[in-house]
Protein backbone atom coordinates (compact mmCIF):
# COMPACT_ATOMS: atom_id res chain seq x y z
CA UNK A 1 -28.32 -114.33 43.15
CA UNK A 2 -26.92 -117.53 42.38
CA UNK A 3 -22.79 -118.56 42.45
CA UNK A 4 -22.13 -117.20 38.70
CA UNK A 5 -23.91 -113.90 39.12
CA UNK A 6 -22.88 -113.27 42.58
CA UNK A 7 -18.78 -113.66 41.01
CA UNK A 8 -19.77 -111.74 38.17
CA UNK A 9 -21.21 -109.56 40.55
CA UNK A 10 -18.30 -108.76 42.54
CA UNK A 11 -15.96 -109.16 39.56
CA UNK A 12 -17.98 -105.79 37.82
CA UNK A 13 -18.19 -103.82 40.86
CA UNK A 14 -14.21 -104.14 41.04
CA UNK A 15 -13.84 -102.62 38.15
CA UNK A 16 -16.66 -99.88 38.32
CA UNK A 17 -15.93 -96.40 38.84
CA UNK A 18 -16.71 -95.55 42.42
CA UNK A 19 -19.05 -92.92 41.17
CA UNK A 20 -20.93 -95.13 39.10
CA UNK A 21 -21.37 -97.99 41.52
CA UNK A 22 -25.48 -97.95 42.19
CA UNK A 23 -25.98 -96.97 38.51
CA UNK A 24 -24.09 -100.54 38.09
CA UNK A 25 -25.93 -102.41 40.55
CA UNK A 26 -29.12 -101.70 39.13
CA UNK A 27 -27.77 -103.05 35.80
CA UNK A 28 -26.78 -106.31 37.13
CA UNK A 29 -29.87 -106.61 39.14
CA UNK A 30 -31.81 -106.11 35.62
CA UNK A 31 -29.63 -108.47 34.04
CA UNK A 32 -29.66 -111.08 36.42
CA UNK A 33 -33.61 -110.85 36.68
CA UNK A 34 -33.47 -111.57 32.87
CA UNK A 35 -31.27 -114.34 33.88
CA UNK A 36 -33.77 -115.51 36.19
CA UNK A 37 -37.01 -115.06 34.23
CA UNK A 38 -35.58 -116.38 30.69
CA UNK A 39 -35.62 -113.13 28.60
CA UNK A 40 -31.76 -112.85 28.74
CA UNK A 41 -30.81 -113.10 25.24
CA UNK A 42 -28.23 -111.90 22.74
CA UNK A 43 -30.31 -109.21 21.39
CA UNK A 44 -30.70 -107.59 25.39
CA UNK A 45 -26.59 -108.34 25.61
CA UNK A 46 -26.24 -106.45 22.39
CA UNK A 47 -27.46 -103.38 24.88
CA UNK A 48 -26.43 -104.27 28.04
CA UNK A 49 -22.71 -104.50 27.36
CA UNK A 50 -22.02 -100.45 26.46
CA UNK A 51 -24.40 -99.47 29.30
CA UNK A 52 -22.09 -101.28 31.65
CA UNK A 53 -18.61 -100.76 30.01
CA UNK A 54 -19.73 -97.28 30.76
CA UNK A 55 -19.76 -97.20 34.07
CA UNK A 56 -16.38 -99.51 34.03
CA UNK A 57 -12.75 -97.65 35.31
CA UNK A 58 -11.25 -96.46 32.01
CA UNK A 59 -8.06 -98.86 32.71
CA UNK A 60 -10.08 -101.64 32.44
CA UNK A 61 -12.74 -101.29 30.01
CA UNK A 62 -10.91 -103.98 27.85
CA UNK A 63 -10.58 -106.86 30.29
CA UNK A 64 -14.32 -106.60 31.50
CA UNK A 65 -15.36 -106.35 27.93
CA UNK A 66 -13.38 -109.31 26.85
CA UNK A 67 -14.93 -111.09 30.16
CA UNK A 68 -18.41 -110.38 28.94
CA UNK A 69 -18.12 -111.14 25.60
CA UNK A 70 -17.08 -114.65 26.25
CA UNK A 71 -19.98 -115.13 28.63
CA UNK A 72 -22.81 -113.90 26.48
CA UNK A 73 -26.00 -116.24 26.17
């Protein structure tokens, strides 16, 4: 994991619902192996982002969507 993903990382799993903490995990390790491997594209965003604000506390759904939709490749 580099710097971004690793505060990313620990940005996401502040804001994940306790019960859905190792559901989120695995999505960031997917998306950071996209990262890694070049396939991380808008098209895999275009899924990625309800999967996670899914799993995100209700009370901050908006600030980690507005996060991710300014990072998007």
């Amino acid at each position: 994991m580099n710097k971004g993903q690793e505060k990313f990382f620990e940005f996401i799993m502040q804001n994940v619902e306790e019960r859905n903490q190792a559901k989120a995990k695995e999505l960031l390790a997917e998306s950071f192996g996209k990262q890694d491997n070049g396939t991380f594209n808008k098209e895999y965003m275009i899924t990625f982002i309800p999967r996670m604000l899914e799993l995100i506390k209700p009370e901050n759904i908006e600030q980690v969507k507005s996060i991710m939709m300014n990072h998007k490749a």
